[in-house]
N, C-alpha and C. Protein backbone atom coordinates (compact mmCIF):
# COMPACT_ATOMS: atom_id res chain seq x y z
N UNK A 1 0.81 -1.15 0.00
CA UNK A 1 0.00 0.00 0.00
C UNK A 1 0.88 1.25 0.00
N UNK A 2 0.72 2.06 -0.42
CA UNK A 2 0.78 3.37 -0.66
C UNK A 2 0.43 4.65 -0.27
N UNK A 3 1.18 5.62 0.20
CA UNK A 3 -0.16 6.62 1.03
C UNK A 3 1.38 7.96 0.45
N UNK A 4 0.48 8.69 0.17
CA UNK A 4 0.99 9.83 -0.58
C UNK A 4 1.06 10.74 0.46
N UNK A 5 2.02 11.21 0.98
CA UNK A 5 2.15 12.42 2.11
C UNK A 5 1.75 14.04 1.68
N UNK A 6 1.39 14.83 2.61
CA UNK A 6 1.11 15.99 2.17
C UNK A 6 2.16 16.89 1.91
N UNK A 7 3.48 16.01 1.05
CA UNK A 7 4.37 17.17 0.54
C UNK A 7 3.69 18.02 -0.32
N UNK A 8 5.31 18.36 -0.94
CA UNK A 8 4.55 19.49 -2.10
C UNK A 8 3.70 18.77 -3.45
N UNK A 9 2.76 18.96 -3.67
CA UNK A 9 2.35 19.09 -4.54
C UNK A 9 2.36 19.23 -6.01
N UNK A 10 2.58 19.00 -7.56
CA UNK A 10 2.64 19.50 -8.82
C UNK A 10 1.38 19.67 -9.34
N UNK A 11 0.94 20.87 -9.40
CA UNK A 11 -0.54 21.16 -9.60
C UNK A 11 -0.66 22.18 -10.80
N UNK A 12 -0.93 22.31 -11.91
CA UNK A 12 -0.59 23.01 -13.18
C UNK A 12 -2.20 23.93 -13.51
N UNK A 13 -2.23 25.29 -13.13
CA UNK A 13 -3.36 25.77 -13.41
C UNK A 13 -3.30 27.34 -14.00
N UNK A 14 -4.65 28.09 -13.60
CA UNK A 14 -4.41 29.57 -14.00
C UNK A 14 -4.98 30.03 -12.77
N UNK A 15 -4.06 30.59 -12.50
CA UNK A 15 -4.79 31.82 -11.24
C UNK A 15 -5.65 32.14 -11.53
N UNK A 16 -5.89 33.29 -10.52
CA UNK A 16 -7.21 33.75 -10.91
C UNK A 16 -6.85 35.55 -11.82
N UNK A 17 -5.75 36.20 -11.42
CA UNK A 17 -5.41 37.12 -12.20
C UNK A 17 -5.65 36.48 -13.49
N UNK A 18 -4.88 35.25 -13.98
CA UNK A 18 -4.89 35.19 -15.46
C UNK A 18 -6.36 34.82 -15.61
N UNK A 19 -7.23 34.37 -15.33
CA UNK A 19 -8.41 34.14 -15.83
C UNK A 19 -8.91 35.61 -15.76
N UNK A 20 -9.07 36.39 -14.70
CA UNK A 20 -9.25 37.96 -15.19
C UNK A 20 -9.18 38.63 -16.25
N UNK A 21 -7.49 38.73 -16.41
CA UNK A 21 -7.43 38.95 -17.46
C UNK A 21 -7.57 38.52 -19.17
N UNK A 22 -7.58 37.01 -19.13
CA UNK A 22 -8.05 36.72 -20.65
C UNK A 22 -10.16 36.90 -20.35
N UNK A 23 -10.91 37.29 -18.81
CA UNK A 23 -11.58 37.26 -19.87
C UNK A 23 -11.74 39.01 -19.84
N UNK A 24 -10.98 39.92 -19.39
CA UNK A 24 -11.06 41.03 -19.71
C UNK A 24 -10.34 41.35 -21.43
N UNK A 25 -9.98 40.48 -21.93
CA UNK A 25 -9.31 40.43 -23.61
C UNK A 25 -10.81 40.12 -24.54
N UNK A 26 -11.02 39.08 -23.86
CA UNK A 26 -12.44 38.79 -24.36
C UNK A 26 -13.40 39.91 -24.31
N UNK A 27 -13.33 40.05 -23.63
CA UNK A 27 -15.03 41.42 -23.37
C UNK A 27 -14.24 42.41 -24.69
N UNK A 28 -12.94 43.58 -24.63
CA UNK A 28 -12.65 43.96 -25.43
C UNK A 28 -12.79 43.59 -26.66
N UNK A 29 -12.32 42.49 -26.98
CA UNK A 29 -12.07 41.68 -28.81
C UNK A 29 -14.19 41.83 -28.98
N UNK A 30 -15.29 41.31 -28.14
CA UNK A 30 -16.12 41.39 -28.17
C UNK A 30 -16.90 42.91 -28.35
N UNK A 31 -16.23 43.93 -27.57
CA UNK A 31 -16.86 45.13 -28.31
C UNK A 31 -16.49 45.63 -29.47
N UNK A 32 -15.04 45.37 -29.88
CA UNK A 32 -14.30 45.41 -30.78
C UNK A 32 -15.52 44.97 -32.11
N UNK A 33 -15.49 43.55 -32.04
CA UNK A 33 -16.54 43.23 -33.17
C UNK A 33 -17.61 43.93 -33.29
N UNK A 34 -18.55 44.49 -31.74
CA UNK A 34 -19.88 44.70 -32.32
C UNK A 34 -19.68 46.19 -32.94
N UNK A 35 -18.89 46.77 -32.37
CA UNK A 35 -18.53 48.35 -33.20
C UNK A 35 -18.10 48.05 -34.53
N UNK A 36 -16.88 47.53 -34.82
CA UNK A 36 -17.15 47.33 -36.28
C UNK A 36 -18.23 47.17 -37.14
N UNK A 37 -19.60 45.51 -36.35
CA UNK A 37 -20.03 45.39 -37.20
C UNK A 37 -20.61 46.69 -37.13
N UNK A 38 -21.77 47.38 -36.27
CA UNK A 38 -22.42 48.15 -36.42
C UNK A 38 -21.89 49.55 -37.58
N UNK A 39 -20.60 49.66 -37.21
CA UNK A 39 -20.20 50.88 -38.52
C UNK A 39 -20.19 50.18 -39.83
N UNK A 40 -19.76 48.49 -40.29
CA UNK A 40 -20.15 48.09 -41.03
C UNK A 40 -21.42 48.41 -42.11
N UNK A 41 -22.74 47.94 -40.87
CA UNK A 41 -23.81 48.30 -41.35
C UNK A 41 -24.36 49.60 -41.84
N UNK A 42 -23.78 50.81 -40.86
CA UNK A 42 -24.02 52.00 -41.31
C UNK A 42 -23.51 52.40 -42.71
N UNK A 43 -22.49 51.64 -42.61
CA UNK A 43 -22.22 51.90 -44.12
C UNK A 43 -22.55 51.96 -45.09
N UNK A 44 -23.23 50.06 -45.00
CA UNK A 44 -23.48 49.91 -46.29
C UNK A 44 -25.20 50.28 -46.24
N UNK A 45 -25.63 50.62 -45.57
CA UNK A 45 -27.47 51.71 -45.38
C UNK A 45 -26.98 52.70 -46.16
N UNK A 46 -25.74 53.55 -45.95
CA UNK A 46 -25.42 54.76 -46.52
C UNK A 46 -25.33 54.41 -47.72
N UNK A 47 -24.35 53.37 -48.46
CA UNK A 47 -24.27 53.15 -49.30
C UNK A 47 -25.29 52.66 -50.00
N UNK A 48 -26.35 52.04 -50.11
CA UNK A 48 -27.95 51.67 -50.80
C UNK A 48 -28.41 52.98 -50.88
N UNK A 49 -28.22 54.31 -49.80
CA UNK A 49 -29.40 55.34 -50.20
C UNK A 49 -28.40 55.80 -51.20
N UNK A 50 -27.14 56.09 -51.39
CA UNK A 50 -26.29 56.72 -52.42
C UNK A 50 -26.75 56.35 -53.65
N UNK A 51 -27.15 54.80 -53.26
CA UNK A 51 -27.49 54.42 -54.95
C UNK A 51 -29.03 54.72 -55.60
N UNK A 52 -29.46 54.54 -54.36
CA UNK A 52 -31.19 54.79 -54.42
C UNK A 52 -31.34 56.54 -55.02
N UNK A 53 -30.24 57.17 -54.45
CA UNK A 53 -30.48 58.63 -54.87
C UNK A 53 -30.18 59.00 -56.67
N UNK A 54 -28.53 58.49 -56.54
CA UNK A 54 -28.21 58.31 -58.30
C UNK A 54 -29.39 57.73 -59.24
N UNK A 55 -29.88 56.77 -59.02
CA UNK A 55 -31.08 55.72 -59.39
C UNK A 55 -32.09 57.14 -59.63
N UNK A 56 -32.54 57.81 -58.47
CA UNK A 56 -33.61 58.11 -58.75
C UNK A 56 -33.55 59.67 -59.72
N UNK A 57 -32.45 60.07 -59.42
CA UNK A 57 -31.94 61.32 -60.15
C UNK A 57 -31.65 60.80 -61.56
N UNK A 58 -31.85 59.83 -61.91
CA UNK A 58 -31.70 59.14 -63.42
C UNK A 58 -33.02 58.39 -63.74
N UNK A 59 -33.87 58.28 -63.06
CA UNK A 59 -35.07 58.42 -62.86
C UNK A 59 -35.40 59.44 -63.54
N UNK A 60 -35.70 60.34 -63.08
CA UNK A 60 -36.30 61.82 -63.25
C UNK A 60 -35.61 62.38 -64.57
N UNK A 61 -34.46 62.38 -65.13
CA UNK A 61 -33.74 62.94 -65.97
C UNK A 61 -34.37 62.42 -67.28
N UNK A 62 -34.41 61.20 -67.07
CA UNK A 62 -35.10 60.25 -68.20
C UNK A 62 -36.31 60.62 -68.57
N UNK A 63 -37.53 60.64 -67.29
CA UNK A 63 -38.71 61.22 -67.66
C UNK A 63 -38.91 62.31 -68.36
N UNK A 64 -37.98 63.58 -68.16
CA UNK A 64 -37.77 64.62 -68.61
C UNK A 64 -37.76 64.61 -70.28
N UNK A 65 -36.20 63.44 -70.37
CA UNK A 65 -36.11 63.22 -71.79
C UNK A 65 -37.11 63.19 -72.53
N UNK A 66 -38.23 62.36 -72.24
CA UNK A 66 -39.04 62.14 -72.79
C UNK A 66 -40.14 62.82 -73.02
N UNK A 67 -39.84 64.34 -72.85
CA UNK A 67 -40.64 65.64 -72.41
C UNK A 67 -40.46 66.02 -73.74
N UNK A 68 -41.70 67.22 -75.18
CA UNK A 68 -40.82 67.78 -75.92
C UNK A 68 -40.58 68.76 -75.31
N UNK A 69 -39.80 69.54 -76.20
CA UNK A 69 -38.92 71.02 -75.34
C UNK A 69 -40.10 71.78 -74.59
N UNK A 70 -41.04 72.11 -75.34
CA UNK A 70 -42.40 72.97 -75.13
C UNK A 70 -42.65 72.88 -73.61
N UNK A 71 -43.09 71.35 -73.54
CA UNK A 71 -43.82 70.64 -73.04
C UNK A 71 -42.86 70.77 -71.17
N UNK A 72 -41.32 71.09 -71.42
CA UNK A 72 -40.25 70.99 -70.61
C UNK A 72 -40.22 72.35 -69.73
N UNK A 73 -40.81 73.12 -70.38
CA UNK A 73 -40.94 74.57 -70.22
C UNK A 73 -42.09 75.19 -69.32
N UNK A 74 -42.89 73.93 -69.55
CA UNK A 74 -44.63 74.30 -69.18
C UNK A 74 -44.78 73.90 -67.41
N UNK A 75 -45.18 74.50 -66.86
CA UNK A 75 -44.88 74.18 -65.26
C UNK A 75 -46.10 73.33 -65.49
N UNK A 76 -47.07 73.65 -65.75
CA UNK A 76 -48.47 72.57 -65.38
C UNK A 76 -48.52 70.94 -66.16
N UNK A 77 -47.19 70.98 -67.46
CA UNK A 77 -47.20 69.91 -67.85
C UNK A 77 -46.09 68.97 -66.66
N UNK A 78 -45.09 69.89 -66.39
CA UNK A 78 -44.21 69.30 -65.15
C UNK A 78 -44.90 68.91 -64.31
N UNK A 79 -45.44 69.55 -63.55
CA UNK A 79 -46.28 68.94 -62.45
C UNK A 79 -47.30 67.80 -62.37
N UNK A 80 -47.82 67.84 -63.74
CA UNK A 80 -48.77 66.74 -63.74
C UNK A 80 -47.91 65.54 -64.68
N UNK A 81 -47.08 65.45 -64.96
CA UNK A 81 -46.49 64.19 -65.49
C UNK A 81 -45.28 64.29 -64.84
N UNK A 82 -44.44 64.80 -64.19
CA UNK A 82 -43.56 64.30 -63.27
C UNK A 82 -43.75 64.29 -62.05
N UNK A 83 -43.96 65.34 -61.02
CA UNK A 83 -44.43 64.99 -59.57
C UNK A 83 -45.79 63.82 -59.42
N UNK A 84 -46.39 64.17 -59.85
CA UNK A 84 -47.44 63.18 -60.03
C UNK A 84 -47.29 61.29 -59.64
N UNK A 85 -45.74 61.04 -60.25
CA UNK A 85 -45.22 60.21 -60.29
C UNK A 85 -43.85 59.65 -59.43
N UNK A 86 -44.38 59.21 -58.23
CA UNK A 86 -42.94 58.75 -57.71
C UNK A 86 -41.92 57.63 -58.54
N UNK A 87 -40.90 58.12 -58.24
CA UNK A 87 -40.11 56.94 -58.51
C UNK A 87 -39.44 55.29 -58.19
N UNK A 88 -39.03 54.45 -58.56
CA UNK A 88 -39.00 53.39 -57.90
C UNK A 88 -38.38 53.61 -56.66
N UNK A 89 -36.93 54.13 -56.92
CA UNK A 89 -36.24 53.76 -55.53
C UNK A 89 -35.98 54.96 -54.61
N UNK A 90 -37.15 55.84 -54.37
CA UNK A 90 -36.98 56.61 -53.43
C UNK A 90 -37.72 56.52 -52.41
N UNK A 91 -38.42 55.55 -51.94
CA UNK A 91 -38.89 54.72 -50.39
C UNK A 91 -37.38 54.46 -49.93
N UNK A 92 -36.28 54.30 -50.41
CA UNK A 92 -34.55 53.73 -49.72
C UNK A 92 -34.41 55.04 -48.36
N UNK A 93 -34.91 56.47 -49.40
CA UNK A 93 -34.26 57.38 -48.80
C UNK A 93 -34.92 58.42 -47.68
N UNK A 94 -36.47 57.90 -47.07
CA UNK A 94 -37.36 58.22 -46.39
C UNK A 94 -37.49 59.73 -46.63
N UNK A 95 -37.32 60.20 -45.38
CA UNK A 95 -37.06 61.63 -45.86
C UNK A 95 -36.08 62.51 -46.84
N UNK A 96 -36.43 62.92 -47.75
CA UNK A 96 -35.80 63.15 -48.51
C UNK A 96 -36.19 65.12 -49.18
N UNK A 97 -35.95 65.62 -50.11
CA UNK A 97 -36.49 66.78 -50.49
C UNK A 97 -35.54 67.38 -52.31
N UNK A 98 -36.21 66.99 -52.79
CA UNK A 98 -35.87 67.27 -54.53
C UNK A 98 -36.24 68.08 -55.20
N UNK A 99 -35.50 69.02 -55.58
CA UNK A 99 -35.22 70.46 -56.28
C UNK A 99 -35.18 69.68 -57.52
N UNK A 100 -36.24 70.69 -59.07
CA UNK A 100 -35.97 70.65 -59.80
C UNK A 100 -36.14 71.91 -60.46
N UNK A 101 -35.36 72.15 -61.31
CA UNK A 101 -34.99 74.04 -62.36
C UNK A 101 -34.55 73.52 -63.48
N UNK A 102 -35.97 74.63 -64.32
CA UNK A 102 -35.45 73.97 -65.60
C UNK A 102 -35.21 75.75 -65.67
N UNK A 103 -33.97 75.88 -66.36
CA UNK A 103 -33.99 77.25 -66.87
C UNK A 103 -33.69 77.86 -67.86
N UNK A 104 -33.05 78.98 -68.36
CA UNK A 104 -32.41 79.22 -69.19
C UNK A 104 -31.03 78.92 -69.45
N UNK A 105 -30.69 78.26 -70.83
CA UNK A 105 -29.47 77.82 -71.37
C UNK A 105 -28.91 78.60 -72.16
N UNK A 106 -29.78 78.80 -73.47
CA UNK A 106 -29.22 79.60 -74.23
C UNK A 106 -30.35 80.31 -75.06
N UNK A 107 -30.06 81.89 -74.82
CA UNK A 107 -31.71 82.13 -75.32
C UNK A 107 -31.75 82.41 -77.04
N UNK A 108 -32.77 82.44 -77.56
CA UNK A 108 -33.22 82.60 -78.96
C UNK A 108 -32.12 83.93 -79.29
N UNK A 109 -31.97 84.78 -78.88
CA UNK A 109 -31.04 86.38 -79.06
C UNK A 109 -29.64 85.49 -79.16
N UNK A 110 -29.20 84.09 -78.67
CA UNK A 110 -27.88 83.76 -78.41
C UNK A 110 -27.16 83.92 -77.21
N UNK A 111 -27.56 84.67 -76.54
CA UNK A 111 -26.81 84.79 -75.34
C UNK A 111 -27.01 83.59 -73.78
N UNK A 112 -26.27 83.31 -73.80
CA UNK A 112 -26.00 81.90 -72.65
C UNK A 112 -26.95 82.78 -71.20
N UNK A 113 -27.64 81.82 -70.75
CA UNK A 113 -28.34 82.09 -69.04
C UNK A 113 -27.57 81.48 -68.27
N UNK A 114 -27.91 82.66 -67.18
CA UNK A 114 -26.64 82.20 -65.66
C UNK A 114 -27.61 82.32 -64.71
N UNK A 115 -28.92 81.27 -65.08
CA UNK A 115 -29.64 81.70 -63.36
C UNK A 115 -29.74 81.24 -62.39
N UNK A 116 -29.44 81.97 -60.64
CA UNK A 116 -30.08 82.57 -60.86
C UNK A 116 -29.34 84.48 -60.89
N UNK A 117 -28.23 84.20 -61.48
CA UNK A 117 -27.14 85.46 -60.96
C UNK A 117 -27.48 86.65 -62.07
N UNK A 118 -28.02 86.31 -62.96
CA UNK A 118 -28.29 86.65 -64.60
C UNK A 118 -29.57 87.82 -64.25
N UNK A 119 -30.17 86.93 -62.96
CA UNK A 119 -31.49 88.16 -62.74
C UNK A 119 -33.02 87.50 -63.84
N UNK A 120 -32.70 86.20 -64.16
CA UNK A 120 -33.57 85.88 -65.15
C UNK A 120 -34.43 85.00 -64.25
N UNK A 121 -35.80 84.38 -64.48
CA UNK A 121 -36.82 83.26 -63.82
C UNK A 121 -36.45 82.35 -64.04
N UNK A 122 -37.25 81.24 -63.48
CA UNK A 122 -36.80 79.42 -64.56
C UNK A 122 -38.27 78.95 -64.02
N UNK A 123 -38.38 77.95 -64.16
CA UNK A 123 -39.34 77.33 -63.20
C UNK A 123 -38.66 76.64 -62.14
N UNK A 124 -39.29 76.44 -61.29
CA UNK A 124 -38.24 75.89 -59.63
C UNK A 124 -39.32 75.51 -59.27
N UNK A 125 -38.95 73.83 -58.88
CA UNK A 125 -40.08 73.38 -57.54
C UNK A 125 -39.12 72.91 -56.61
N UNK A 126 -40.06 72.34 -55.69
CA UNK A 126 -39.48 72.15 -54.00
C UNK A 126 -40.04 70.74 -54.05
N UNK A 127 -39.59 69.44 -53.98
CA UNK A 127 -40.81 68.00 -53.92
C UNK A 127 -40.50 67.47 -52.47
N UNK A 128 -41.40 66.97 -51.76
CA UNK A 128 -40.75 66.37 -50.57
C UNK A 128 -41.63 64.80 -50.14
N UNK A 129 -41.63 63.86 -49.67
CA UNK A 129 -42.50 63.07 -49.60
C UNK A 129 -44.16 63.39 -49.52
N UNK A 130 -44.16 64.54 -48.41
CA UNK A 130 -45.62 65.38 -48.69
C UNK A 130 -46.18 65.74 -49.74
N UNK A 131 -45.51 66.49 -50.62
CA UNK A 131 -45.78 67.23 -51.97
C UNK A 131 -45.21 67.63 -52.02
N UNK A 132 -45.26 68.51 -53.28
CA UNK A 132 -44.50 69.75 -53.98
C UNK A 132 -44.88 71.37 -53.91
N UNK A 133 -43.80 72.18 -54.05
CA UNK A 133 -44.11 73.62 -54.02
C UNK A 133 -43.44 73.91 -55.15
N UNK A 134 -43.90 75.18 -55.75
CA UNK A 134 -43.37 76.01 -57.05
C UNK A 134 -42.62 77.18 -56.43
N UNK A 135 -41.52 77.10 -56.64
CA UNK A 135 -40.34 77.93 -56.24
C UNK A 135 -40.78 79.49 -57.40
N UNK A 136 -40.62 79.13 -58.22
CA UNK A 136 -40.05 80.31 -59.02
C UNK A 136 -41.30 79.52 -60.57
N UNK A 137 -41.20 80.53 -61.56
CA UNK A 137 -42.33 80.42 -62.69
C UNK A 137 -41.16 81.54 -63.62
N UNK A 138 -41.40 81.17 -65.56
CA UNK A 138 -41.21 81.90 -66.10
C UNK A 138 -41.86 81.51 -66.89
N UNK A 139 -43.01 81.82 -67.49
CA UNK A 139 -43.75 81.26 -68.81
C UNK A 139 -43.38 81.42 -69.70
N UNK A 140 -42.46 82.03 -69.96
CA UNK A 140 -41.92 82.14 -71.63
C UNK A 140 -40.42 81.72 -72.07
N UNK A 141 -39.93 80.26 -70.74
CA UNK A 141 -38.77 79.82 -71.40
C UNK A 141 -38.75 79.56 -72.82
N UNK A 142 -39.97 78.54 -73.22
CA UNK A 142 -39.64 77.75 -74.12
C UNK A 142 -39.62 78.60 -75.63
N UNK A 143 -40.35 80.02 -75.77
CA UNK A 143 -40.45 80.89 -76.54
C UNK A 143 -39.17 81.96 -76.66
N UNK A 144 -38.64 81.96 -75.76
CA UNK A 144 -37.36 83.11 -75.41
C UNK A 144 -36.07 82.32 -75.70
N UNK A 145 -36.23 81.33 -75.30
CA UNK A 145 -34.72 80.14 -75.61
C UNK A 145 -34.40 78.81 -76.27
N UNK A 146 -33.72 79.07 -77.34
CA UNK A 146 -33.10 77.69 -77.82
C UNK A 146 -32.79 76.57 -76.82
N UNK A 147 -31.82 76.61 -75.64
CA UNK A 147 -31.61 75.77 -75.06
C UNK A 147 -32.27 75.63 -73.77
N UNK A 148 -32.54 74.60 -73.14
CA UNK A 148 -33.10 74.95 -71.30
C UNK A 148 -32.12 73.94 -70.79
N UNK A 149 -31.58 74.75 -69.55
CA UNK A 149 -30.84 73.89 -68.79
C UNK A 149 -31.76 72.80 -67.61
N UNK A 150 -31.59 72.45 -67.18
CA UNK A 150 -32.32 71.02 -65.96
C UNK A 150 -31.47 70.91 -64.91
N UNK A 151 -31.51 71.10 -63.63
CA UNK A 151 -30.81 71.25 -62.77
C UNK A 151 -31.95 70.26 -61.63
N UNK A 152 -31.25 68.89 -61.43
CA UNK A 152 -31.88 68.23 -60.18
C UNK A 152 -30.88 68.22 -59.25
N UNK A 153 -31.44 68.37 -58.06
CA UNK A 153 -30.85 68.59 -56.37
C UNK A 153 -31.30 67.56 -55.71
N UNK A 154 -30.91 66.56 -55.23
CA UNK A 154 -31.78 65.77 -54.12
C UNK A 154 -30.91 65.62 -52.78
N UNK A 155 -31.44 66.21 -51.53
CA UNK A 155 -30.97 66.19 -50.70
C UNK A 155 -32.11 65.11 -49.77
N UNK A 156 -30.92 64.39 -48.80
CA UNK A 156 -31.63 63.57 -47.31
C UNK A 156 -30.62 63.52 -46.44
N UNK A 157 -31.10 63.41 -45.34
CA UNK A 157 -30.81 62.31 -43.85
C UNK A 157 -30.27 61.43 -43.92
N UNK A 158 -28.68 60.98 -44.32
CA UNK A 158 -28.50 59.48 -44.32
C UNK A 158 -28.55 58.56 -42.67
N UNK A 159 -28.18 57.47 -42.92
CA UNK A 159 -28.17 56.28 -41.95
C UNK A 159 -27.30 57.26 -40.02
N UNK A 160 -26.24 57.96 -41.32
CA UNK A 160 -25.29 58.56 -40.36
C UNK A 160 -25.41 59.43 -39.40
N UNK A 161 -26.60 60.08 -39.62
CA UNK A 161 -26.93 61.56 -39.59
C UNK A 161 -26.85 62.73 -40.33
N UNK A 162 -26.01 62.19 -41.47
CA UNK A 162 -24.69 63.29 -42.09
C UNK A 162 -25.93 63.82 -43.20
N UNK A 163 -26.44 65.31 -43.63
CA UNK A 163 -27.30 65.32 -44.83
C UNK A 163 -26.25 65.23 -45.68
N UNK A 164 -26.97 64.64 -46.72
CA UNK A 164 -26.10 64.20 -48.30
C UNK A 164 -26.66 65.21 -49.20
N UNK A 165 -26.03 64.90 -50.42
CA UNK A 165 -27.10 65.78 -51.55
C UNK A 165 -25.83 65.21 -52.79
N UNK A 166 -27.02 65.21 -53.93
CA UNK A 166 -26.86 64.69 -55.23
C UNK A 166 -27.44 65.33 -56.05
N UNK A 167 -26.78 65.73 -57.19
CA UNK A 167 -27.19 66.23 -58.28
C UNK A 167 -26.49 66.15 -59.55
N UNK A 168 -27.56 66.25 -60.59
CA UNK A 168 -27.49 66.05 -61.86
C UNK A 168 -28.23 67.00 -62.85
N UNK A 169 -27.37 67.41 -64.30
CA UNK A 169 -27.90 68.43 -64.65
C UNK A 169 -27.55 67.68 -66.07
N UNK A 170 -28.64 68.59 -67.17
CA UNK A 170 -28.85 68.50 -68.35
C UNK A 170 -29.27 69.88 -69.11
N UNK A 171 -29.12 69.50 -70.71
CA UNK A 171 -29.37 70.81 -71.42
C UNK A 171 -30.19 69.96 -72.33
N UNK A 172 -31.43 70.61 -72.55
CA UNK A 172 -32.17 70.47 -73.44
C UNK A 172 -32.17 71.57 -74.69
N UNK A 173 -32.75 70.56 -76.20
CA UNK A 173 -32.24 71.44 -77.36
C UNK A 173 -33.56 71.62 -77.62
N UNK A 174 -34.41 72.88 -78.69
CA UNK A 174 -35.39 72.81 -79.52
C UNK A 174 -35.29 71.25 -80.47
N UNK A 175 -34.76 70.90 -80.63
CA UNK A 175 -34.74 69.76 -81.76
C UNK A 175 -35.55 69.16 -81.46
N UNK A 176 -36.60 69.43 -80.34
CA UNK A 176 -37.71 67.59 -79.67
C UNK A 176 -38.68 68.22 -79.47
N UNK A 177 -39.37 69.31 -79.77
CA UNK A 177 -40.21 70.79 -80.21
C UNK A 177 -41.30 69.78 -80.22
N UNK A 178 -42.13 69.51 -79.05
CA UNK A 178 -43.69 68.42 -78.75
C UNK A 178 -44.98 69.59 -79.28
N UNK A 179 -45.62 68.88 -80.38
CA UNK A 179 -46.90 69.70 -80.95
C UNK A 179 -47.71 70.41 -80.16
């Protein structure tokens, strides 16, 4: 028989400091991840409304195209065939608020428009998920000028807080002169 005395001992463990500290590594490496992911995500929210905005500002540009010049000029034809009409992907960007000016480009006399520094009108609306407002009126672009410029603004609220804004502009010619 055998009887093991209460010498010393060989006993192989972790204190309790070291267990402290790996799991104070842990908790860190663990907030570590959820902050990343979460800025992750903010990101890419930001990044879908960026696209949702381009998208919809090419949206609208298109509809336009398909405006004749006349017809581009006319605030009551704007209003009732473009506001009238939301676009696909602007539910991405909730609150949101879209400037559109069609103005002077280049008038029938030849001389290039600078508005609004020129001192000249355009038509200007205000669109917002609510509705729309009419900024500004000139009834006689389409008679006074060869060219009309198109100026879209779309500003929102991203994911971030940060307001964004996007825009896109075009020149329209007489050449598409709608009966």
């Amino acid at each position: 028989m055998h009887f093991f005395g209460s010498g010393s001992s060989n006993q192989d463990g972790f204190s309790f400091t070291d267990v402290c500290c790996a799991i104070g590594v842990c908790l860190v490496f663990g907030v570590a991840v959820f902050t990343t992911n979460q800025r992750l995500l903010i990101s890419l929210k930001s990044q879908k409304e960026t696209t949702a905005a381009t998208m919809m500002l090419q949206e609208r540009i298109e509809m336009l195209r398909s405006f004749g010049f006349t017809d581009l000029a006319k605030t009551q034809y704007i209003e009732n065939n473009l506001f009238n009409q939301t676009t696909t992907s602007e539910s991405v960007l909730g609150n949101f608020t879209e400037y559109l000016t069609v103005s002077s480009f280049l008038s029938s006399a030849g001389v290039s428009g600078n508005y609004p520094t020129d001192g000249s009108h355009a038509n200007k609306w205000r669109r917002t998920s609510a509705g729309f407002t009419q900024l500004d009126s000139d009834s006689n672009l389409a008679t006074n000028n060869d060219l009309l410029r198109v100026d879209l603004v779309l500003s929102w609220t991203s994911a971030n807080g940060r307001t964004r804004t996007r825009q896109l502009s075009s020149v329209f010619g007489k050449g598409n002169v709608s009966p």
